[in-house]
Protein backbone atom coordinates (compact mmCIF):
# COMPACT_ATOMS: atom_id res chain seq x y z
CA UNK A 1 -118.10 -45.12 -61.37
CA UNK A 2 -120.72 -45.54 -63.84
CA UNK A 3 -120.52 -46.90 -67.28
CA UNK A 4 -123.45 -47.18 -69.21
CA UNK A 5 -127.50 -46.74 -68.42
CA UNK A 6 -128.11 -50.50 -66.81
CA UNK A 7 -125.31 -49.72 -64.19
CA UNK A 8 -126.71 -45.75 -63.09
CA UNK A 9 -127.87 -47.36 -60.02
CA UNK A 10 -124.74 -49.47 -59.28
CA UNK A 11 -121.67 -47.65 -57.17
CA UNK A 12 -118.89 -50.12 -56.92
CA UNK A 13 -120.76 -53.14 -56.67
CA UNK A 14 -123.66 -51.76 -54.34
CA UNK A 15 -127.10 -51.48 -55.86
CA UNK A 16 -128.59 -47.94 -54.93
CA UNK A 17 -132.20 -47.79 -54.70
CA UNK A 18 -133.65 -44.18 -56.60
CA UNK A 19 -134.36 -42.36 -53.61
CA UNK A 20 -131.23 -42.89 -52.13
CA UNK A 21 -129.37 -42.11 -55.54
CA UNK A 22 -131.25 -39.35 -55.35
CA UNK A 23 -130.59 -37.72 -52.07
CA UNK A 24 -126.51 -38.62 -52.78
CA UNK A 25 -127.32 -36.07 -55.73
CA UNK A 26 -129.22 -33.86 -53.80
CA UNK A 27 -126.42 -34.02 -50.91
CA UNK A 28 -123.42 -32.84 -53.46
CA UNK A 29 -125.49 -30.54 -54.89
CA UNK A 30 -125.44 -28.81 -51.49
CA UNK A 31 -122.13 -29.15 -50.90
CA UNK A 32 -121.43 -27.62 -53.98
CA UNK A 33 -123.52 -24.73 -53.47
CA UNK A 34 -122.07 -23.93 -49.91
CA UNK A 35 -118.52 -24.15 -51.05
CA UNK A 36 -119.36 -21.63 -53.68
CA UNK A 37 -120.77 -19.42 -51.49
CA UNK A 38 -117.75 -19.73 -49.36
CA UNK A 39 -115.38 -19.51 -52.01
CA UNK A 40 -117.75 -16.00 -53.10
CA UNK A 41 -117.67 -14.43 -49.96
CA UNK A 42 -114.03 -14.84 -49.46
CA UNK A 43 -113.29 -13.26 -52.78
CA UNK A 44 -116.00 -10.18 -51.87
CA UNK A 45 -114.30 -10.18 -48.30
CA UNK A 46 -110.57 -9.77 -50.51
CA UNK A 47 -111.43 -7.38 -52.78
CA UNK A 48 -113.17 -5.15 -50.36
CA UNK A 49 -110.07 -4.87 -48.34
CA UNK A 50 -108.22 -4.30 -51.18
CA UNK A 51 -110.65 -1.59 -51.97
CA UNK A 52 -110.03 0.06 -48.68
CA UNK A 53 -106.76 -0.37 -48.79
CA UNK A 54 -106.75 1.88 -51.74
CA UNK A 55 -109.01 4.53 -50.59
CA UNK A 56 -106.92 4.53 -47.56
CA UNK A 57 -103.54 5.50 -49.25
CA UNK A 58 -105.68 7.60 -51.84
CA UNK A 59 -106.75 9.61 -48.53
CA UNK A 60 -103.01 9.31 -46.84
CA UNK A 61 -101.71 10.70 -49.79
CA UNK A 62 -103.89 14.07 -50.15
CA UNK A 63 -103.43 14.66 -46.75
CA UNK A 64 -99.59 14.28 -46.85
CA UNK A 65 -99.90 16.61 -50.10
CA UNK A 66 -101.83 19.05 -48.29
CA UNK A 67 -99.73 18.85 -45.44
CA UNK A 68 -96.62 19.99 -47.56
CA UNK A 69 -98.45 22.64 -49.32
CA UNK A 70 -99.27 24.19 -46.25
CA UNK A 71 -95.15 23.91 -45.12
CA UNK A 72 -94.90 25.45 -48.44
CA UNK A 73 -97.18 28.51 -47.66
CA UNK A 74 -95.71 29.00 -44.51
CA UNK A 75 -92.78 29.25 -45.62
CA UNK A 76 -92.82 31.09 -48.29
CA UNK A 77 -94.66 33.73 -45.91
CA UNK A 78 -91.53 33.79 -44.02
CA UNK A 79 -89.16 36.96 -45.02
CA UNK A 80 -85.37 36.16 -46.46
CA UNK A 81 -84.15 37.16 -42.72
CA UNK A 82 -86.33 34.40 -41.01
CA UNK A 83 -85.35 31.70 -43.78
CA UNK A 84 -81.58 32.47 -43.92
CA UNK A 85 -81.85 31.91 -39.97
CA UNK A 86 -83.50 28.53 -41.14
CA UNK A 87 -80.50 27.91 -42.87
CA UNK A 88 -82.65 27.77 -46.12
CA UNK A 89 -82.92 29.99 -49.44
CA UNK A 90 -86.44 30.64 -50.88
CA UNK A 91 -85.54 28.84 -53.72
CA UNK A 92 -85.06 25.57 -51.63
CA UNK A 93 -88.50 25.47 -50.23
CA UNK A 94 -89.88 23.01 -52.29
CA UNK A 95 -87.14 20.91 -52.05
CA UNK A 96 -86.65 21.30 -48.49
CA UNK A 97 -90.23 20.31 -47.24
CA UNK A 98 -90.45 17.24 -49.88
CA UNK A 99 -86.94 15.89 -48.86
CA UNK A 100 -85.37 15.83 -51.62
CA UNK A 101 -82.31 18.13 -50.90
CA UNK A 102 -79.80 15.14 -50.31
CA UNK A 103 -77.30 17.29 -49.16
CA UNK A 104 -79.40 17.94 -45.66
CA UNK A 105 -79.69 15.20 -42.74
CA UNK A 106 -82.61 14.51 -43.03
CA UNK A 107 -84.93 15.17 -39.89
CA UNK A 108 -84.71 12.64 -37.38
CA UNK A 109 -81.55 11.15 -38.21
CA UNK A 110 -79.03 13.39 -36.84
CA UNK A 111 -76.14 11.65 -36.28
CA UNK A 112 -74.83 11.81 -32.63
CA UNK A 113 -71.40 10.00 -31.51
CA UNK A 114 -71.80 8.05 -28.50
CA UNK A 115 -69.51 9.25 -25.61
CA UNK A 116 -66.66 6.52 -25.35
CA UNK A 117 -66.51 5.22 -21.78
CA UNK A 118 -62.38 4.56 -20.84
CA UNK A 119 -61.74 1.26 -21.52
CA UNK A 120 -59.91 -0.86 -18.54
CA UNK A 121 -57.19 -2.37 -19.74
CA UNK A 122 -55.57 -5.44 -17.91
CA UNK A 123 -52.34 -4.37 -15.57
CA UNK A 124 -49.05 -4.76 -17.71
CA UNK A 125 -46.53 -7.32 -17.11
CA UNK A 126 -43.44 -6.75 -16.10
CA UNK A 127 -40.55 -8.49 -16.57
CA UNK A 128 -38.75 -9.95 -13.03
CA UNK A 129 -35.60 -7.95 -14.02
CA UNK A 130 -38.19 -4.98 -13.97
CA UNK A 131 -39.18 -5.73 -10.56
CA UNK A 132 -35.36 -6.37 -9.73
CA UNK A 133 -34.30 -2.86 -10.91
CA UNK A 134 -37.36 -0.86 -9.05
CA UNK A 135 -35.78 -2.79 -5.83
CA UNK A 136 -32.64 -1.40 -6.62
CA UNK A 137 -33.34 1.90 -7.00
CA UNK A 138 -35.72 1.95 -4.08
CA UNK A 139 -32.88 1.16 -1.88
C-alpha cells in the first residue's frame, strides 16, 4: 500500500488526513486485540475440557479398579464348594473378574438361537398325468 515516507498518508490514490489514518490504526488495533482474545479463550475453553476429560477417565478408572478388587475379595471369601458351584477355581479369580479368561462367554453375550418359525412353502405342482392317475384310482 505504502511505499516510501511522502506516500504514508496515501491508500490507493486517496489522501488520508492524520486523524483519520489514525483511527484506521486505532480500529485494527482493536480488531486485533479481540480476535486474540477470542482465539485465547477458545484455546483455555479446549484445554480445559481436555483437562476434564482426563480427570474424568483418571476417576473412571480407580473406580473400575476398585470395583474389581472388591469382586476379588468377595470372591476369594467364598469357600472351594461355593466357587466350584460358580463354575470357577480359586486360581481363576483374577482372571475371571478382569475378563481375560477367553475361554468363558463373556457376560452379556450369551449366545441364544432364535426359534425357527416353519417356513410356508408354495403348493407343489403336479404334473396333469398326476392328476390323471389320482382320478383313476379314486374311481
Amino acid at each position: 500500500m505504502c511505499r516510501n515516507e511522502s506516500d504514508q498518508a496515501e491508500i490507493v490514490g486517496y489522501r488520508l488526513t492524520p486523524e483519520r489514518w489514525e483511527f484506521i490504526r486505532q480500529d485494527v488495533m482493536t480488531r486485533a486485540r479481540e480476535a486474540r482474545a477470542q482465539t485465547v479463550r477458545g484455546v483455555g475453553r479446549w484445554v480445559g475440557a481436555q483437562m476434564a476429560a482426563a480427570a474424568r477417565w483418571v476417576v473412571e478408572a480407580y473406580r473400575s479398579w476398585r470395583q474389581r478388587r472388591a469382586a476379588i475379595f468377595e470372591l476369594g471369601s467364598l469357600d472351594d464348594r461355593s466357587l466350584r458351584d460358580l463354575g470357577i477355581n480359586r486360581s481363576e479369580i483374577q482372571s475371571v473378574v478382569a475378563g481375560w479368561d477367553s475361554t468363558r462367554i463373556p457376560r452379556g453375550q450369551v449366545a441364544v438361537k432364535p426359534v425357527r418359525q416353519p417356513v410356508m412353502s408354495a403348493p407343489a405342482r403336479t404334473s396333469r398325468t398326476a392328476i390323471a392317475a389320482s382320478r383313476k384310482n379314486a374311481a
